[in-house]
Protein backbone atom coordinates (compact mmCIF):
# COMPACT_ATOMS: atom_id res chain seq x y z
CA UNK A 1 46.09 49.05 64.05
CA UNK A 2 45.16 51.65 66.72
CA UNK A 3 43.01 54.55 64.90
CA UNK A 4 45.84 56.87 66.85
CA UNK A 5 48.74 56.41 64.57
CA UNK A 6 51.56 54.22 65.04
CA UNK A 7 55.26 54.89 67.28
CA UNK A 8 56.71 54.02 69.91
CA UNK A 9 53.40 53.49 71.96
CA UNK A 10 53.39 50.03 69.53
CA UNK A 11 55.58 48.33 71.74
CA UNK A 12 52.54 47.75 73.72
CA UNK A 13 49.79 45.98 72.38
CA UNK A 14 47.11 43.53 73.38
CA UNK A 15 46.78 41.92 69.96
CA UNK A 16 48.63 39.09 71.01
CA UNK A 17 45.93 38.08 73.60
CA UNK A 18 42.69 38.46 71.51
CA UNK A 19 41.57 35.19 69.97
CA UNK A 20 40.78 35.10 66.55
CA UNK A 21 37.13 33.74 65.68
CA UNK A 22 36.03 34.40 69.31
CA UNK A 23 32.31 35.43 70.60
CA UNK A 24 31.97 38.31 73.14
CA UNK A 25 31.95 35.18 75.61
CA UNK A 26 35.32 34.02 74.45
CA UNK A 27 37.00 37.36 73.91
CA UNK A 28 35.71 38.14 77.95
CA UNK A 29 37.79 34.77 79.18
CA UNK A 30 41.00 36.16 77.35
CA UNK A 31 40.99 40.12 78.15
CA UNK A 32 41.45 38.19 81.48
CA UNK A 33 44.99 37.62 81.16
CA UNK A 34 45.93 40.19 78.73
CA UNK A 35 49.24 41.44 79.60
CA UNK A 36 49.25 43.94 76.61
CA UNK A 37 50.08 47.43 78.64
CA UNK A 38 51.34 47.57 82.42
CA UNK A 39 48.27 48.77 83.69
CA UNK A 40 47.11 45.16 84.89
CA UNK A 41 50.12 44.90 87.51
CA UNK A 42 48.04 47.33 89.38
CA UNK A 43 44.52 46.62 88.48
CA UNK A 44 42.30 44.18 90.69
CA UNK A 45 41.23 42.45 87.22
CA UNK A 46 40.23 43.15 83.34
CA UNK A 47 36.96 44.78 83.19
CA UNK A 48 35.43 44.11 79.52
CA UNK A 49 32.34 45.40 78.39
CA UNK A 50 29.00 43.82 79.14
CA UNK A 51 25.89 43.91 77.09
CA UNK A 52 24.58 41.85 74.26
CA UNK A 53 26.25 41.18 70.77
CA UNK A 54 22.78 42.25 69.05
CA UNK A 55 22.47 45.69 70.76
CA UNK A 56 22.10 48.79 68.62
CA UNK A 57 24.12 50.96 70.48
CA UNK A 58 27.32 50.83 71.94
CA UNK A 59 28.83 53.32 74.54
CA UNK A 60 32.30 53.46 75.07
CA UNK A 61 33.77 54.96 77.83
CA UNK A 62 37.38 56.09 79.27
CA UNK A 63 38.30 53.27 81.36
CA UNK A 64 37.24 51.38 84.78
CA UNK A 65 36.34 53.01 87.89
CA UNK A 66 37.33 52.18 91.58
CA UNK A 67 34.14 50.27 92.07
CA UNK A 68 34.03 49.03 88.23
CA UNK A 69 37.79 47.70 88.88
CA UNK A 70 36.89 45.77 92.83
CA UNK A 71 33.11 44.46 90.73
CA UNK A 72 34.24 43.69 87.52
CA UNK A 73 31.41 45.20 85.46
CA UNK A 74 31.53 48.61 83.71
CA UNK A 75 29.96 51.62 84.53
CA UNK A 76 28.94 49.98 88.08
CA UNK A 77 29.53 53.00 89.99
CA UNK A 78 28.71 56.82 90.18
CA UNK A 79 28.80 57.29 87.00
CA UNK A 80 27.21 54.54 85.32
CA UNK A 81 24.19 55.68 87.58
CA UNK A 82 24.01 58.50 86.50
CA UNK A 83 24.40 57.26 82.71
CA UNK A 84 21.57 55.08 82.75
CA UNK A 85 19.14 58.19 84.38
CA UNK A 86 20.29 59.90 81.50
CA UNK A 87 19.67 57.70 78.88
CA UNK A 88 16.67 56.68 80.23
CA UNK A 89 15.49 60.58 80.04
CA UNK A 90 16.36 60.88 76.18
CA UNK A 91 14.45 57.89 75.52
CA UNK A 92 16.88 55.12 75.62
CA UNK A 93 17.02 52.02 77.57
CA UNK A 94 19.86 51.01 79.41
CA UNK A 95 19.60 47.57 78.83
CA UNK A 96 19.50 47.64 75.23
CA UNK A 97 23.69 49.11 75.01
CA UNK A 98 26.38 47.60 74.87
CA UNK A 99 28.67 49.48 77.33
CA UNK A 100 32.27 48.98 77.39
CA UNK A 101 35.66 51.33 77.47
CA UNK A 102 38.64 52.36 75.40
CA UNK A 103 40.86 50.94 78.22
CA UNK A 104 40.01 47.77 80.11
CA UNK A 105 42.38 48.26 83.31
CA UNK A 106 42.00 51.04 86.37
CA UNK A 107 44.64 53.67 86.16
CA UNK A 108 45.05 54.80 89.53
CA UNK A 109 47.36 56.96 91.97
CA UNK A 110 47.39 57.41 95.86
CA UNK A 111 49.39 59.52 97.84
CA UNK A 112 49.69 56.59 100.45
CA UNK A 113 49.76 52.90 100.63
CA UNK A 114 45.63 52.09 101.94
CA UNK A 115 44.55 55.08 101.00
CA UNK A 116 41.95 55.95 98.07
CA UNK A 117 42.43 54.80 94.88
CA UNK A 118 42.17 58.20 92.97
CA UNK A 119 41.76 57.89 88.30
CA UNK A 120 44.20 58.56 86.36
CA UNK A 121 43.74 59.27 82.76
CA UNK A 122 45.51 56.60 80.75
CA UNK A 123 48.19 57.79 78.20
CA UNK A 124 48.06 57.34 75.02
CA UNK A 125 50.21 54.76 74.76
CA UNK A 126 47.86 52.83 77.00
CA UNK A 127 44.75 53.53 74.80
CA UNK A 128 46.33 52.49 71.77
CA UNK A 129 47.71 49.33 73.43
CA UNK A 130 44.07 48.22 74.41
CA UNK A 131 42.74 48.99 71.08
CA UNK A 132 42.30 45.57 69.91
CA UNK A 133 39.73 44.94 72.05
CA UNK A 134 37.78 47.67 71.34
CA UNK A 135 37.82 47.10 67.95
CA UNK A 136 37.49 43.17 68.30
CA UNK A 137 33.62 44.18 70.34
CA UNK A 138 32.52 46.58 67.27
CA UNK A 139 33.35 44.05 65.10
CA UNK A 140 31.08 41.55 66.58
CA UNK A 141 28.63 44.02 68.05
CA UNK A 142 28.30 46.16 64.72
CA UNK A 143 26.45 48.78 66.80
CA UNK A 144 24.01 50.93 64.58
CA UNK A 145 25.56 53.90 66.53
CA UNK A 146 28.46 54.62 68.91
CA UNK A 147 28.24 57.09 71.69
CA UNK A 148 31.38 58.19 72.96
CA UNK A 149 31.78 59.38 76.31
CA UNK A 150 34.32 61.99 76.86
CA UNK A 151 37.66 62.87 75.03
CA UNK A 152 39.61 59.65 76.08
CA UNK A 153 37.12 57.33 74.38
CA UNK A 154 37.41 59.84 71.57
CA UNK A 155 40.73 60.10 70.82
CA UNK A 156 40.77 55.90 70.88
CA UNK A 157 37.93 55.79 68.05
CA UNK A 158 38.79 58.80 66.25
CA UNK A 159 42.18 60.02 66.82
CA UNK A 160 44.59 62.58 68.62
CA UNK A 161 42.83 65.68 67.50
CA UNK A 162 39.52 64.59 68.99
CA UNK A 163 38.00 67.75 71.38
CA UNK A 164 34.90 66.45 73.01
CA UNK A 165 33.76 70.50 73.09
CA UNK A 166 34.13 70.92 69.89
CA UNK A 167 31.79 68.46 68.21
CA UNK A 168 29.40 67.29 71.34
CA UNK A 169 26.14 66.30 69.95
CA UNK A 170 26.82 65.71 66.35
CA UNK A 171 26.95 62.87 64.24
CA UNK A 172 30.53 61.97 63.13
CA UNK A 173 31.50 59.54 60.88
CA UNK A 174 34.52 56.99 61.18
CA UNK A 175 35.33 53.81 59.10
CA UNK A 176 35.56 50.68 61.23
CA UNK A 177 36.30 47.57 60.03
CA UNK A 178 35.02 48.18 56.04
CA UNK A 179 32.25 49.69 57.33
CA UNK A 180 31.29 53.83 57.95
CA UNK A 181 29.92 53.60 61.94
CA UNK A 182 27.92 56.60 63.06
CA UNK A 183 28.92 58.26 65.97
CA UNK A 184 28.05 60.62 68.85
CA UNK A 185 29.91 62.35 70.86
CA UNK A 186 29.42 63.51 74.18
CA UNK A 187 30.84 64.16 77.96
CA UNK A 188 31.87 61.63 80.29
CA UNK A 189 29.42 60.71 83.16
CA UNK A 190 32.15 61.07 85.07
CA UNK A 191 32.48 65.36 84.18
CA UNK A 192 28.55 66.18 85.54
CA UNK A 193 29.63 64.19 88.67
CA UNK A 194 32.89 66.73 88.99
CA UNK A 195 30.71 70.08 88.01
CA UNK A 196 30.25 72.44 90.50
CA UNK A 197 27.15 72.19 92.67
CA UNK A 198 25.36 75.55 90.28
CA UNK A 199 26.64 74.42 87.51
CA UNK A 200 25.42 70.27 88.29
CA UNK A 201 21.95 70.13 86.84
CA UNK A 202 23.03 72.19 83.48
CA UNK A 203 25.76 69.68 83.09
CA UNK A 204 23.09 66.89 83.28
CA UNK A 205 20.60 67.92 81.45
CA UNK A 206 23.46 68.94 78.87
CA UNK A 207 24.35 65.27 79.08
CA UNK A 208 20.96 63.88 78.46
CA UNK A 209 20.75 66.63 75.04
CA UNK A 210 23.05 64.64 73.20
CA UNK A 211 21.79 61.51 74.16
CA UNK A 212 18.43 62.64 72.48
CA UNK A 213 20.35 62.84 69.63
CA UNK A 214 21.69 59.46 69.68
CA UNK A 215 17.86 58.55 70.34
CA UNK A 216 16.38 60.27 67.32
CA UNK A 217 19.13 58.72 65.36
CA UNK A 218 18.01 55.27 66.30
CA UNK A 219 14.48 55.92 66.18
C-alpha cells in the first residue's frame, strides 16, 4: 500500500506486474511491461533504477527525463550530471547509489505533434500507482539512507504533506517494510538547472549542503 493513503487513485496500481521473490534483475525485465498507470501509452519505455542491490544509499528521484525516457537509464541527462558533481563534492561517490524514481514512465506535454517533449509532474494518482516498485527496490536494496530529491519523490516515501522547504537537510525518519529507514531530503537536480542565472551557483552549492549531510551520516 502506497505511503499516500488510499482512494480512488487505487484503481491504478502496478502491483499486479511485480514478481514476487524477484532480484533487481528480475524486477527490471517486468517494470518492462507494467501497464499499472497510463503513463506508458506515451512513454518510449520503463526506466527502472540502476545501481547495485548492496549500495548504501539510495536516491530517488521524481520521474524520467526526455533523455532518461529515449536511453533507458536514470538520471542520464542534465540533471543526473549535475547530481553526480554534487555528490561527488560532499564526499560521495556516484557509483556507490542506487538511483532510481518514484515514477518509472516520462510524463510529458507538447504544444505540437514533433515538437519538444516538455515534463510534466505526475499526479498523485500516478505516484501512488508506481509505488510498488519503489518499495519492491528498498526492500531488496535496504539502503542505509535514502536521499530524496525534490517534493514528488517526497510525497511518494513520506506522504501528501511532504514540503521539500520545509525539512531540506534533515534526517527524517519513515518505517519501510518493518524497518525505520533514514532519510534526507533535498531539491531536485532538476530545480538548480531551472534557477536563475544569479541565483545558479547558490542553488548548487545549496544542493551539495545537504548532500554533506547524507555523507556525514554514512561516514
Amino acid at each position: 500500500m502506497s505511503p499516500s493513503g488510499s482512494g480512488p487513485e487505487d484503481r491504478y496500481t502496478a502491483a499486479p506486474f511485480v514478481p514476487a521473490g524477484a532480484g533487481l534483475d528480475g524486477l527490471r525485465r517486468a517494470a518492462a511491461d507494467c501497464r499499472g498507470c497510463p503513463l506508458h501509452r506515451d512513454a518510449t519505455r520503463t526506466v527502472f533504477g540502476a545501481g547495485s542491490a548492496d549500495a548504501r544509499v539510495m536516491l530517488v528521484g521524481e520521474q524520467p527525463g526526455d533523455q532518461e525516457d529515449r536511453e533507458g537509464r536514470p538520471f542520464v541527462g542534465p540533471a543526473g550530471r549535475l547530481l553526480d558533481r554534487a555528490l561527488a563534492e560532499a564526499g560521495l561517490d556516484p557509483a556507490d547509489a542506487y538511483v532510481t524514481n518514484a515514477v518509472k514512465h516520462f510524463k510529458f506535454t507538447r504544444a505540437e505533434p514533433r515538437k519538444r517533449r516538455i515534463h510534466k509532474a505526475p499526479s498523485l494518482r500516478e505516484t501512488t500507482a508506481c509505488w510498488p516498485w519503489l518499495a519492491a527496490e528498498l526492500a531488496l536494496v535496504r539502503p542505509e539512507l535514502i536521499v530524496v530529491l525534490g517534493a514528488t519523490a517526497g510525497k511518494a516515501l513520506l506522504g501528501s504533506s511532504f514540503r521539500v522547504g520545509e525539512v531540506r537537510g534533515t534526517v527524517l525518519e519513515r518505517e519501510i517494510h518493518g524497518r525505520s529507514e533514514p532519510l534526507v531530503p533535498t531539491v531536485h537536480p532538476s530545480s538548480v538547472l531551472r534557477a536563475r542565472d544569479e541565483d545558479r551557483e547558490a542553488a548548487y552549492q545549496g544542493l551539495v549542503a545537504d548532500l554533506r549531510i547524507a555523507a556525514h551520516i554514512l561516514g
